[in-house]
N, C-alpha and C. Protein backbone atom coordinates (compact mmCIF):
# COMPACT_ATOMS: atom_id res chain seq x y z
N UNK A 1 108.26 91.46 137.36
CA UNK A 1 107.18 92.24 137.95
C UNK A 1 105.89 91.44 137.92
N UNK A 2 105.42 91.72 138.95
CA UNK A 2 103.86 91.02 139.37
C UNK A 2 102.80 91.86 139.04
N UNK A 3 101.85 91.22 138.36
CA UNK A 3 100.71 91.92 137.83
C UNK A 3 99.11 92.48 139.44
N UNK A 4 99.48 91.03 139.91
CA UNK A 4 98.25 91.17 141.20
C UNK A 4 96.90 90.80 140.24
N UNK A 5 96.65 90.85 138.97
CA UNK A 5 95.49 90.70 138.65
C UNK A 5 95.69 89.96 137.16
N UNK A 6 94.62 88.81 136.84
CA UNK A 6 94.68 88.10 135.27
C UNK A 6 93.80 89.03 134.19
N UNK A 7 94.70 88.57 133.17
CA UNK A 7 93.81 89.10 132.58
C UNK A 7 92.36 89.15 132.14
N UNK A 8 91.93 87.68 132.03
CA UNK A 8 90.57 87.95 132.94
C UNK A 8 89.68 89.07 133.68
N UNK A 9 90.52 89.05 134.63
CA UNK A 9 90.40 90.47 135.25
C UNK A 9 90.03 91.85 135.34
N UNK A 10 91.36 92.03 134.32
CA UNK A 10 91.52 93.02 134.24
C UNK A 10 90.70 93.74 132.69
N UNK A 11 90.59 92.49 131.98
CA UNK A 11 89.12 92.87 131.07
C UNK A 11 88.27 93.17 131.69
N UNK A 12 87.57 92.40 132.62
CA UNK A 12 86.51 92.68 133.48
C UNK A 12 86.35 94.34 133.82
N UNK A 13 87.76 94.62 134.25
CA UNK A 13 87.49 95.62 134.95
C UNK A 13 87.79 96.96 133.90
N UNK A 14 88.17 96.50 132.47
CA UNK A 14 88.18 97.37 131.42
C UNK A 14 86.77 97.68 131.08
N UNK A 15 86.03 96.31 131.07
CA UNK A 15 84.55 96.59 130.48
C UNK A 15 83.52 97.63 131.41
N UNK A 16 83.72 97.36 132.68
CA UNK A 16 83.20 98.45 133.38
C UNK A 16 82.94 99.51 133.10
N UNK A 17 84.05 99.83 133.16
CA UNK A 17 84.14 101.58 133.00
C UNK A 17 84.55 102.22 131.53
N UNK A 18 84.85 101.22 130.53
CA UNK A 18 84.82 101.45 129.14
C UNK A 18 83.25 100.81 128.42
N UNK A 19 82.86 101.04 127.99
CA UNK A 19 81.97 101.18 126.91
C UNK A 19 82.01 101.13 125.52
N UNK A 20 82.63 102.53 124.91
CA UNK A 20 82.23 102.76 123.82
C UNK A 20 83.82 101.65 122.97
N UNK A 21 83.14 101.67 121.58
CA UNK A 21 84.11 100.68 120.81
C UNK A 21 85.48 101.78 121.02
N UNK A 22 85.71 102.72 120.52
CA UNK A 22 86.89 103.37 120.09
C UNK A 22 87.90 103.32 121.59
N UNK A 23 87.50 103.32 122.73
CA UNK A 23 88.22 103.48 123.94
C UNK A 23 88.59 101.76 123.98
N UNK A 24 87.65 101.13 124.12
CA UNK A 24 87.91 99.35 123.94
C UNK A 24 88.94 98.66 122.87
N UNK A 25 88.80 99.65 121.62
CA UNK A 25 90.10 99.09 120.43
C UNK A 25 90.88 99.56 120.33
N UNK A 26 91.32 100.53 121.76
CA UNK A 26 92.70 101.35 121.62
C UNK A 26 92.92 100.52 122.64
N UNK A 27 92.59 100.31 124.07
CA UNK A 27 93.15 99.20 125.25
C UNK A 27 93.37 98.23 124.65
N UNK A 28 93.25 97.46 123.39
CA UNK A 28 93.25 95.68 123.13
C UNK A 28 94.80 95.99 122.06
N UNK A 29 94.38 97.30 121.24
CA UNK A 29 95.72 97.04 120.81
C UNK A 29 96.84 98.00 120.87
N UNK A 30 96.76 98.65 122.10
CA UNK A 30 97.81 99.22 122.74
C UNK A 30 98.50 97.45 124.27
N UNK A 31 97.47 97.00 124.34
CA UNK A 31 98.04 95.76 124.83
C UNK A 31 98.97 94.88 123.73
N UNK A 32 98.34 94.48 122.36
CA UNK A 32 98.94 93.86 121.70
C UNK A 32 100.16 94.54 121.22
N UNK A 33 100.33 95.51 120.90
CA UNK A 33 101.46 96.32 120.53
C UNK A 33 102.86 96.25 121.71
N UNK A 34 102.45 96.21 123.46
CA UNK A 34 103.48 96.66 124.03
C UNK A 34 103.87 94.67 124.62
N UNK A 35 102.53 93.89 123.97
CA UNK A 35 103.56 92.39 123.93
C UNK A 35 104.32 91.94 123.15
N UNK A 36 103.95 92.95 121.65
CA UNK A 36 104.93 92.73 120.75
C UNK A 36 106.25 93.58 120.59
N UNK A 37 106.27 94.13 121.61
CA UNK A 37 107.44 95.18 122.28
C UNK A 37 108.01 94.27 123.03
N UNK A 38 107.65 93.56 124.49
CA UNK A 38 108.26 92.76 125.15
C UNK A 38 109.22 91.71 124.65
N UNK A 39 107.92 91.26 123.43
CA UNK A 39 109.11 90.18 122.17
C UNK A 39 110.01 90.47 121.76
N UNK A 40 110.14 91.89 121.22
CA UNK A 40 111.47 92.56 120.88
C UNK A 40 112.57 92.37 121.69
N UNK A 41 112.06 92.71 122.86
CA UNK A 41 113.28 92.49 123.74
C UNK A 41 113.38 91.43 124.31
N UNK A 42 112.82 90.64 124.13
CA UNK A 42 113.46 88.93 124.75
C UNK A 42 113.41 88.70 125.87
N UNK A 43 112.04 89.63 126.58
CA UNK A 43 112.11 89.22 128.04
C UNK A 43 111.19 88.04 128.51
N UNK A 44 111.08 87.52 129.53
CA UNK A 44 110.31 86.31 130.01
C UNK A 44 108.99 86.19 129.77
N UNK A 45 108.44 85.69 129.43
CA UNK A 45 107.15 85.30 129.68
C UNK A 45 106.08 85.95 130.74
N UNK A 46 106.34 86.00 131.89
CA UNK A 46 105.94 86.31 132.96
C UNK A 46 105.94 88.04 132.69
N UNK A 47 107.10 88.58 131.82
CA UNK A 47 107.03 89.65 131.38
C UNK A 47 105.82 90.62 130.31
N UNK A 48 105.83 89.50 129.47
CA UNK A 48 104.74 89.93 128.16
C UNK A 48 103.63 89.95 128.73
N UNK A 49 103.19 89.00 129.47
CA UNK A 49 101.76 89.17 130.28
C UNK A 49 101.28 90.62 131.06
N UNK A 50 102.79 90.74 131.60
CA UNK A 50 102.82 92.43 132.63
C UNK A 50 102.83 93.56 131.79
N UNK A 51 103.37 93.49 130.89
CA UNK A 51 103.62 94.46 129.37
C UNK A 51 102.17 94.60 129.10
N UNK A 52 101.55 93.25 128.81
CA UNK A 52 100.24 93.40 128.06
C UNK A 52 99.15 93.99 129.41
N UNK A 53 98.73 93.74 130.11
CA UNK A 53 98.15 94.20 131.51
C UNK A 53 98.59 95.66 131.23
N UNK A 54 99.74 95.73 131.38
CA UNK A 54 99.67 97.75 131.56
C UNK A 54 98.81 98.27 130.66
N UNK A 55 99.34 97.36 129.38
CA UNK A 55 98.71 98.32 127.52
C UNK A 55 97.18 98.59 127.96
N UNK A 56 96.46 97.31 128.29
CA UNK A 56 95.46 97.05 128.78
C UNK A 56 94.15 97.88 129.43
N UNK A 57 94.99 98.17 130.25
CA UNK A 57 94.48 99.01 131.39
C UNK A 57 94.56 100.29 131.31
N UNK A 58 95.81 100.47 130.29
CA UNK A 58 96.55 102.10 130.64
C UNK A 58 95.20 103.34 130.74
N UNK A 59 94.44 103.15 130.19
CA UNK A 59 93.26 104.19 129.95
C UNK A 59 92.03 104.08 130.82
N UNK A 60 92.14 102.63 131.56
CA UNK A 60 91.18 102.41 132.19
C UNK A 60 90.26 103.22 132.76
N UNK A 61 90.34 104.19 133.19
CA UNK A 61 90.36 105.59 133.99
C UNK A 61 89.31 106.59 132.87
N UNK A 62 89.79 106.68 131.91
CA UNK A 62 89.35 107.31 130.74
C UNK A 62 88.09 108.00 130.18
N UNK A 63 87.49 106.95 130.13
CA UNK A 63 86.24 107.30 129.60
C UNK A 63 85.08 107.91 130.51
N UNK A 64 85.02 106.97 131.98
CA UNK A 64 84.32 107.61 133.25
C UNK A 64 85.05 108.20 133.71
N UNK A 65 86.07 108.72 133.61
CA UNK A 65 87.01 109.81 134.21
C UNK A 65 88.02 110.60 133.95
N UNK A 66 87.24 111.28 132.86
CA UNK A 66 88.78 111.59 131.77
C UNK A 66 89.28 112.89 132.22
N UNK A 67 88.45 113.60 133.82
CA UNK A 67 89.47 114.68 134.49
C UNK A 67 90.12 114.42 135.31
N UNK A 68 90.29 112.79 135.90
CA UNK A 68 90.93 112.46 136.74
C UNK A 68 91.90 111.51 136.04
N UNK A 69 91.89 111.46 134.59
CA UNK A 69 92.94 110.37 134.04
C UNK A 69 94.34 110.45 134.83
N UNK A 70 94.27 108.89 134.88
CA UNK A 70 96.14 108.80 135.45
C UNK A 70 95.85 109.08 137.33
N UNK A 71 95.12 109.02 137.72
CA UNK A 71 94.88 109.56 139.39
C UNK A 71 93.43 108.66 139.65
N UNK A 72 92.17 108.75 139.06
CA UNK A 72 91.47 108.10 139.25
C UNK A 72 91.41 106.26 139.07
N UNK A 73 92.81 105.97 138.17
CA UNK A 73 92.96 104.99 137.71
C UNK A 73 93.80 104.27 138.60
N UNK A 74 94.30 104.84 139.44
CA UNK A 74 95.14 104.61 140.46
C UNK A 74 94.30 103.81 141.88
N UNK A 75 93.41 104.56 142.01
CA UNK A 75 92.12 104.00 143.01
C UNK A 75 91.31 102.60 142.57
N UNK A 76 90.82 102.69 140.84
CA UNK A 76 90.42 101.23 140.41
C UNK A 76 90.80 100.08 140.56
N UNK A 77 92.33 100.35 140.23
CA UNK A 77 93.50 99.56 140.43
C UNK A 77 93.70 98.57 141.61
N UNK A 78 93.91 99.87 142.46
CA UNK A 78 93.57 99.49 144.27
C UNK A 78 93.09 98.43 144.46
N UNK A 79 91.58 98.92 144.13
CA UNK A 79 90.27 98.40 144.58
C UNK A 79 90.45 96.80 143.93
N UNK A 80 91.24 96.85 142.90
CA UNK A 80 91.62 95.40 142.18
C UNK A 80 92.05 94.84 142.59
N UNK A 81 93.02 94.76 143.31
CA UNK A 81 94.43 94.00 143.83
C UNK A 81 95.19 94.00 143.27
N UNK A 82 95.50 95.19 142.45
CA UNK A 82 96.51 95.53 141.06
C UNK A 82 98.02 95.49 141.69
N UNK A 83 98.60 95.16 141.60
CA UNK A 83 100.28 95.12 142.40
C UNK A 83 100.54 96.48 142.03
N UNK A 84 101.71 97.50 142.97
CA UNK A 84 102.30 98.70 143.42
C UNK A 84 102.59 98.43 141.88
N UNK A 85 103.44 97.91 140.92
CA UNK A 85 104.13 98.00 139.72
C UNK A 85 103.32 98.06 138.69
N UNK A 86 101.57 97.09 138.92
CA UNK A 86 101.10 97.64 137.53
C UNK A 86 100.47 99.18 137.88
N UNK A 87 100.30 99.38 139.34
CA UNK A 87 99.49 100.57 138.95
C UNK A 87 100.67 101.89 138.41
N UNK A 88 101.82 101.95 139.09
CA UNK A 88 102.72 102.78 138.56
C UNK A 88 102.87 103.16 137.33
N UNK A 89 102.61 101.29 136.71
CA UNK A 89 102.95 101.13 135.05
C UNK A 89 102.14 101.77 134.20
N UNK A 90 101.06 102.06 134.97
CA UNK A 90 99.35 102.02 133.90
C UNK A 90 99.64 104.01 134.44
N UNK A 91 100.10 104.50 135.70
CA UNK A 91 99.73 105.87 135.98
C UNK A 91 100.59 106.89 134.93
N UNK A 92 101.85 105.83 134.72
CA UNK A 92 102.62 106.69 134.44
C UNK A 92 102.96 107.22 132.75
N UNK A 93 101.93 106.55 131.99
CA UNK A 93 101.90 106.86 130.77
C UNK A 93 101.00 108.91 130.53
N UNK A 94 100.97 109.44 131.70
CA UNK A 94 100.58 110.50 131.86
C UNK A 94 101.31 111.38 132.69
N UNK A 95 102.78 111.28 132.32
CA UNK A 95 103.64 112.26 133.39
C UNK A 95 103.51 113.08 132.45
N UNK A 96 103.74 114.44 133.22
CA UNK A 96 103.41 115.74 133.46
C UNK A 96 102.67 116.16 131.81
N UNK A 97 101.21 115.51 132.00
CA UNK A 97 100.68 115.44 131.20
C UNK A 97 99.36 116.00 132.35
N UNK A 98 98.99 114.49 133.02
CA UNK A 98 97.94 114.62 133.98
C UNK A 98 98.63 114.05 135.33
N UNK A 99 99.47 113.86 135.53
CA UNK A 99 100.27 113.32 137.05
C UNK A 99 101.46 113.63 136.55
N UNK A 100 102.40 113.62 137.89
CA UNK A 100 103.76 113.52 138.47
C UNK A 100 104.65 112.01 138.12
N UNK A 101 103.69 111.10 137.73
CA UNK A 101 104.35 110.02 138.24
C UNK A 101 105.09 109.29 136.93
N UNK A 102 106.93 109.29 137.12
CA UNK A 102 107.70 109.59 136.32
C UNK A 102 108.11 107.93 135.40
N UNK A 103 107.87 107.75 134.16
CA UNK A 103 108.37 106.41 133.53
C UNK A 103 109.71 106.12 134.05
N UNK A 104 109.83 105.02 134.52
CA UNK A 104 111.18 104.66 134.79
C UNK A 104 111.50 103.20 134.16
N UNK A 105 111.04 102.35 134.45
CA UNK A 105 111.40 100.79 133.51
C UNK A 105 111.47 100.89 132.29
N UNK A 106 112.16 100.44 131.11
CA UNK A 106 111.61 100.47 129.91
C UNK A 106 110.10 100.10 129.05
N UNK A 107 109.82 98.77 129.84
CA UNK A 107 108.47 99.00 129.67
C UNK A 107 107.48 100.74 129.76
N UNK A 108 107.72 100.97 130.94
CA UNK A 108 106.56 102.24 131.21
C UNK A 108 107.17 103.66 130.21
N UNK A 109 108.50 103.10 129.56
CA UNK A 109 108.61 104.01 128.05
C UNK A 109 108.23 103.51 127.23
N UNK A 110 108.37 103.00 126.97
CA UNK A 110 107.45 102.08 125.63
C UNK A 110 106.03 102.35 125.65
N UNK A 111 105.50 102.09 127.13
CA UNK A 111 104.27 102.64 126.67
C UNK A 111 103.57 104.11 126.81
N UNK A 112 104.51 104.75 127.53
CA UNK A 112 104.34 106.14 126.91
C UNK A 112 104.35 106.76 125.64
N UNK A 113 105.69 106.25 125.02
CA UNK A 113 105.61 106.24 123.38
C UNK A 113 104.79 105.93 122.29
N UNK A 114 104.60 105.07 122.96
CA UNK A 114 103.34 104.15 121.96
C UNK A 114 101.62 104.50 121.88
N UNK A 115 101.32 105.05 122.96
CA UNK A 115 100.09 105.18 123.57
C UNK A 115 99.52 106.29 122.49
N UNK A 116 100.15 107.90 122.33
CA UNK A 116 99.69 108.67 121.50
C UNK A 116 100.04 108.46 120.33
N UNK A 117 101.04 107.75 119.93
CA UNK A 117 101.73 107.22 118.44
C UNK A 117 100.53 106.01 118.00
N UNK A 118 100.09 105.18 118.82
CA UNK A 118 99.33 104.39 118.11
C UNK A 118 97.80 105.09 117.69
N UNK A 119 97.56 105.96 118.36
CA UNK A 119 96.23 107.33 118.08
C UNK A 119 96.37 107.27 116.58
N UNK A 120 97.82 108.15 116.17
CA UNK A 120 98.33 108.33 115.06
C UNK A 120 98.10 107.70 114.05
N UNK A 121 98.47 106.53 114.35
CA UNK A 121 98.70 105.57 113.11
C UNK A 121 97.50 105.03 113.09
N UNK A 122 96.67 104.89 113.99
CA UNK A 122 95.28 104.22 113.50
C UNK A 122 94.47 105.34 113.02
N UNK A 123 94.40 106.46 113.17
CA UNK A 123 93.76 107.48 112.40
C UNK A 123 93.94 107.64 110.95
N UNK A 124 95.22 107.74 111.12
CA UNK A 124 95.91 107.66 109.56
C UNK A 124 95.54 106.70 108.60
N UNK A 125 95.75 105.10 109.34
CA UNK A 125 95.15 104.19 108.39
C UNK A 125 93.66 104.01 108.21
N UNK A 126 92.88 104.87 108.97
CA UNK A 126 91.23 104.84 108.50
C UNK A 126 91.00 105.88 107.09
N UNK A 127 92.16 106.51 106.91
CA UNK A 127 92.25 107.02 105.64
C UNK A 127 92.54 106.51 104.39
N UNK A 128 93.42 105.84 104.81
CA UNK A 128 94.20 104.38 103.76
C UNK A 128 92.91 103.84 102.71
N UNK A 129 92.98 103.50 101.65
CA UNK A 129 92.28 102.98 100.71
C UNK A 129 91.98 101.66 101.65
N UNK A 130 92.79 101.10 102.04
CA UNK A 130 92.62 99.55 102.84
C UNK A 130 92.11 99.71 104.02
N UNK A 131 92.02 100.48 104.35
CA UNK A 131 91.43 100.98 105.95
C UNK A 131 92.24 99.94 106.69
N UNK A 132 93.77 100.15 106.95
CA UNK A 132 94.50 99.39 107.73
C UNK A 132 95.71 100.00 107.60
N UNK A 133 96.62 99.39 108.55
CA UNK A 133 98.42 100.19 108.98
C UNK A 133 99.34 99.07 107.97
N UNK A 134 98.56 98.01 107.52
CA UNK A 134 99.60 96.92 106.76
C UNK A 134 100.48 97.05 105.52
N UNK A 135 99.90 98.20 105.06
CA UNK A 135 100.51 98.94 103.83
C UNK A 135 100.66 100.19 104.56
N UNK A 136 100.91 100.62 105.04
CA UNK A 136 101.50 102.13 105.85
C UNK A 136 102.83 101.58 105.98
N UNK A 137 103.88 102.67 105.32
CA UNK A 137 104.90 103.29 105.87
C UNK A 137 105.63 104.26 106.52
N UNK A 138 106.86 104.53 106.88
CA UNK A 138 107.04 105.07 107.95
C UNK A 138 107.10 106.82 107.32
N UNK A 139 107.45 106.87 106.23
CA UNK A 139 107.33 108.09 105.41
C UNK A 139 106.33 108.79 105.40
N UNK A 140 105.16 107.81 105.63
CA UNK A 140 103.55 108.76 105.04
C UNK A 140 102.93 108.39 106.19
N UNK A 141 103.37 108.29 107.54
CA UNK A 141 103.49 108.20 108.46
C UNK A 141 104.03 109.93 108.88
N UNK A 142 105.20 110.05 108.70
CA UNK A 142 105.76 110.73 108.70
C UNK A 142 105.28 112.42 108.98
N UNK A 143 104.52 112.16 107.39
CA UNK A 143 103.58 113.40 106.59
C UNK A 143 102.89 113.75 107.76
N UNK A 144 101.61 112.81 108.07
CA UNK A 144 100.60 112.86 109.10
C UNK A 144 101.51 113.43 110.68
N UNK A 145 102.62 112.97 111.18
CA UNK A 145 103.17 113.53 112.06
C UNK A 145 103.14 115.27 111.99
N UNK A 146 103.58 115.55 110.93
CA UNK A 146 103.92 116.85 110.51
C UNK A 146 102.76 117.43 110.57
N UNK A 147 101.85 117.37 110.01
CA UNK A 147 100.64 117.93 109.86
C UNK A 147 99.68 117.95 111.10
N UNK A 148 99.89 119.19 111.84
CA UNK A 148 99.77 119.79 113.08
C UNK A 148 97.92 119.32 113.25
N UNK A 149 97.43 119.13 112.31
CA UNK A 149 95.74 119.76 112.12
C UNK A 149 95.11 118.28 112.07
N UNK A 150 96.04 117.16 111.41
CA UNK A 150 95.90 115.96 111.31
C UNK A 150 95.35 115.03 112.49
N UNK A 151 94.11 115.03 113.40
CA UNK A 151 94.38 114.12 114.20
C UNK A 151 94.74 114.83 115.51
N UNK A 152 94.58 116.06 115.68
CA UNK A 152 95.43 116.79 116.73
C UNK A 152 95.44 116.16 118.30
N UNK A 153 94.55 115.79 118.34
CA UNK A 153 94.27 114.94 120.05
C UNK A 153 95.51 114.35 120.23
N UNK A 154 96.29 113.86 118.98
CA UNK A 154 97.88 112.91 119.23
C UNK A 154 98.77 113.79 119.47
N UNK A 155 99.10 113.62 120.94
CA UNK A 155 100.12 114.88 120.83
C UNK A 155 101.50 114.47 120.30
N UNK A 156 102.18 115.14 119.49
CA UNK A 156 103.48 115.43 119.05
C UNK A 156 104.80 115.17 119.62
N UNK A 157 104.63 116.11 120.84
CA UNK A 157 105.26 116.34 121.75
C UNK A 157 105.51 115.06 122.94
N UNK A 158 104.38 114.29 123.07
CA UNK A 158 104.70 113.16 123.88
C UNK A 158 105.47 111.96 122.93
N UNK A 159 104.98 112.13 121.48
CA UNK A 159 105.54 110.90 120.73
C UNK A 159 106.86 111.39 120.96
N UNK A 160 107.48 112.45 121.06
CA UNK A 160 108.96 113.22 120.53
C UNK A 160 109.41 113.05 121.72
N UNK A 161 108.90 112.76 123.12
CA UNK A 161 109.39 112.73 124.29
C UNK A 161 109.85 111.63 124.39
N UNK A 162 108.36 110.41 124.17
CA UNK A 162 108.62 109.09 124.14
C UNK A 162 109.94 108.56 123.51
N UNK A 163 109.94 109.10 122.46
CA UNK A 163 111.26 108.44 121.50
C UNK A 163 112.64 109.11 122.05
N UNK A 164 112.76 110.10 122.86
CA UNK A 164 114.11 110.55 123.38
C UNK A 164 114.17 109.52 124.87
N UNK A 165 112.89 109.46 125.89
CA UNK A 165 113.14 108.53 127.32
C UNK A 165 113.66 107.57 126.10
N UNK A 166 113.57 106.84 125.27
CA UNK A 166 113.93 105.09 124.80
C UNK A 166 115.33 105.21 124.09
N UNK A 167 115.55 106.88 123.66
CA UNK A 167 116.99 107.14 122.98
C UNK A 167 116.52 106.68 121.68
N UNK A 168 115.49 106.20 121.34
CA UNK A 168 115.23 105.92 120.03
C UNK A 168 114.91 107.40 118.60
N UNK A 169 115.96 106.78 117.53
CA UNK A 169 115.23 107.91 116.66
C UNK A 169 113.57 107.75 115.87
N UNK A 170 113.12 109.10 116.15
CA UNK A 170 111.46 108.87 115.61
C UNK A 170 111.34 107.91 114.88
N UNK A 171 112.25 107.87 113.51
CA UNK A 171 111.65 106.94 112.99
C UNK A 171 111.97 105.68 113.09
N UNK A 172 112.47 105.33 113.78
CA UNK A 172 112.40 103.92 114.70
C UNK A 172 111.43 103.64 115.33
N UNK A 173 111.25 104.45 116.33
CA UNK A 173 109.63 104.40 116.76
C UNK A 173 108.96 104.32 115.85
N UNK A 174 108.65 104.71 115.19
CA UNK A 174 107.62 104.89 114.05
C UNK A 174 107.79 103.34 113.19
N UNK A 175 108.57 103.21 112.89
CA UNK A 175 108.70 101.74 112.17
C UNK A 175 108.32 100.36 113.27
N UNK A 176 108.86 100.68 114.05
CA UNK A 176 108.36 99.57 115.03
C UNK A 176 106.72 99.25 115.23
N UNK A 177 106.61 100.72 115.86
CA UNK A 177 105.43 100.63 116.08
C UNK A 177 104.40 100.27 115.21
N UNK A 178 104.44 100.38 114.02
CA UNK A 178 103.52 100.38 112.57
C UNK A 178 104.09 98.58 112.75
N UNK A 179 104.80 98.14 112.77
CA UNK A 179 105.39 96.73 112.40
C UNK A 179 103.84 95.88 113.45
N UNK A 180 104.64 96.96 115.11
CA UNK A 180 103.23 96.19 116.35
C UNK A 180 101.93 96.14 115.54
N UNK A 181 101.52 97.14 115.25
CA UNK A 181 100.17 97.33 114.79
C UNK A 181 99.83 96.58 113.46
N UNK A 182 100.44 96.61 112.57
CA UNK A 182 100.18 95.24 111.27
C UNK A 182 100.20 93.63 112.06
N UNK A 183 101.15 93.51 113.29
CA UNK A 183 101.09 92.05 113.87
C UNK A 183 99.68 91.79 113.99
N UNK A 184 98.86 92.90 115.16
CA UNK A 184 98.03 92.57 116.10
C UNK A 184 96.22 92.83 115.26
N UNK A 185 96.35 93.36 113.69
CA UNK A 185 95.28 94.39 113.71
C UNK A 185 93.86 93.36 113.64
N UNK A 186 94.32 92.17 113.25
CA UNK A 186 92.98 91.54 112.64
C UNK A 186 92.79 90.66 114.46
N UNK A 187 93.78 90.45 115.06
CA UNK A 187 93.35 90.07 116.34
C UNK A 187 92.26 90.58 117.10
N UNK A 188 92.26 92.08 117.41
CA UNK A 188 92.29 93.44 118.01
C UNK A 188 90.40 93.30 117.03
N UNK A 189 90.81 93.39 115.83
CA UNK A 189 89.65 93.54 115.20
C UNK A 189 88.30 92.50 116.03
N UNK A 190 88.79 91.28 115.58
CA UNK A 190 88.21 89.86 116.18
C UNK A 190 87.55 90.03 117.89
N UNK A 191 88.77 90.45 118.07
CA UNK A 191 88.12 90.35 120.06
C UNK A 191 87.27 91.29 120.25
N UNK A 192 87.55 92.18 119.63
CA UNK A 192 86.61 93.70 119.78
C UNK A 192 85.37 93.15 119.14
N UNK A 193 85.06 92.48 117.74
CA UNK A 193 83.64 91.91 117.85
C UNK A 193 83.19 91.22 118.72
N UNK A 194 84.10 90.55 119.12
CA UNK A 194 83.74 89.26 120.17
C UNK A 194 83.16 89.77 121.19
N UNK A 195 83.76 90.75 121.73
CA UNK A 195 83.27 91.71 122.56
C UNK A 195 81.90 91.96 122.97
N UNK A 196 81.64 93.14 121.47
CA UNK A 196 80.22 93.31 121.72
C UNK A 196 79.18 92.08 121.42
N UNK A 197 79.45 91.81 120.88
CA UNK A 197 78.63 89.99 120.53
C UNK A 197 78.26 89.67 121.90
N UNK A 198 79.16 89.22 123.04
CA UNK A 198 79.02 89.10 124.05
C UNK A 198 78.08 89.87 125.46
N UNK A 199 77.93 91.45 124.63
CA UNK A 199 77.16 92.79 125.51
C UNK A 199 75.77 92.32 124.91
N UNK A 200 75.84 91.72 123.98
CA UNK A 200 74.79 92.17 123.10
C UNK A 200 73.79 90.69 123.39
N UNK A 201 74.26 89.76 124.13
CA UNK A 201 73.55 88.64 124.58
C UNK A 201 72.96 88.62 125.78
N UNK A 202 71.19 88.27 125.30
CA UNK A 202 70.42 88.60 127.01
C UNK A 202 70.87 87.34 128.15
């Protein structure tokens, strides 16, 4: 699959319409998470790049448009030269959530799964004595799932969806995903300063 846009790019066109830190350090490591998904599965090169672009973007829409999420993001895209496959990839982490438009590749499960599961786990670990997922396990992980009141914006129900489209049991998901997120966290951390460092120069 063809992206239509670098990442370069498609930062560019994250910074736009994202702003605030918390929307910016969920796009960098919901990207890093679904390249360290691609690795899992041993696909090409040309692949992890398209993996990471969806993670990327998936929210793009979000912050200036969070009643049109998943539909307004579709038009940005456009306007990008985003190829028919990433915009599908990036719409469809919001079926019958906020659109129609149904995951079908394994990629665009993965990052359905991952998208409200990584909410989760980074909430959770701002609780952590370490303020990090690197000592989180999948057990006390687990807890926080259960606990309806915990974090509620993560819905439940999409992580529980996510993990049946992949046939995976929860806590597979759950272990994986915590594995993505210990790979990527001090990366994610880094670029996200780098970031504003960069806003912050006249």
């Amino acid at each position: 699959m063809e992206a239509g846009v670098t990442r370069e790019e498609a930062l560019a066109l994250l910074k736009k319409y994202n702003h605030k830190p918390f929307h910016l350090s969920h796009a960098l490591t919901v990207e890093a998470i679904m390249r360290w998904f691609v690795r899992l599965f041993d696909y090409a090169q040309k692949d992890i790049d398209f993996w990471g672009l969806a993670g990327l973007l998936h929210d793009v829409d979000f912050e200036c448009f969070p009643e049109q999420h998943c539909v307004k993001s579709a038009e940005l895209l456009e306007k990008a030269n985003a190829s028919k496959d990433l915009i599908h990839a990036v719409c469809c982490h919001g079926y019958k959530i906020c659109c129609d438009v149904e995951p079908m590749h394994q990629m665009e499960k993965v990052l359905y799964a991952v998208d409200e599961l990584s909410g989760l786990i980074g909430a959770a670990a701002r609780l952590r004595p370490s303020k990090s997922c690197c000592d989180m396990d999948v057990s006390s992980l687990r807890k926080k799932f259960k606990d309806k009141a915990f974090a509620s914006g993560c819905s439940r129900d999409v992580i529980l969806q996510g993990a049946q489209m992949l046939d995976w049991e929860l806590n597979e998901l759950f272990d994986k995903t915590i594995q993505a997120m210990r790979s990527c966290e001090d990366i994610v951390n880094t670029e996200l300063s780098a970031l504003f460092k960069l806003q912050m120069m006249p």
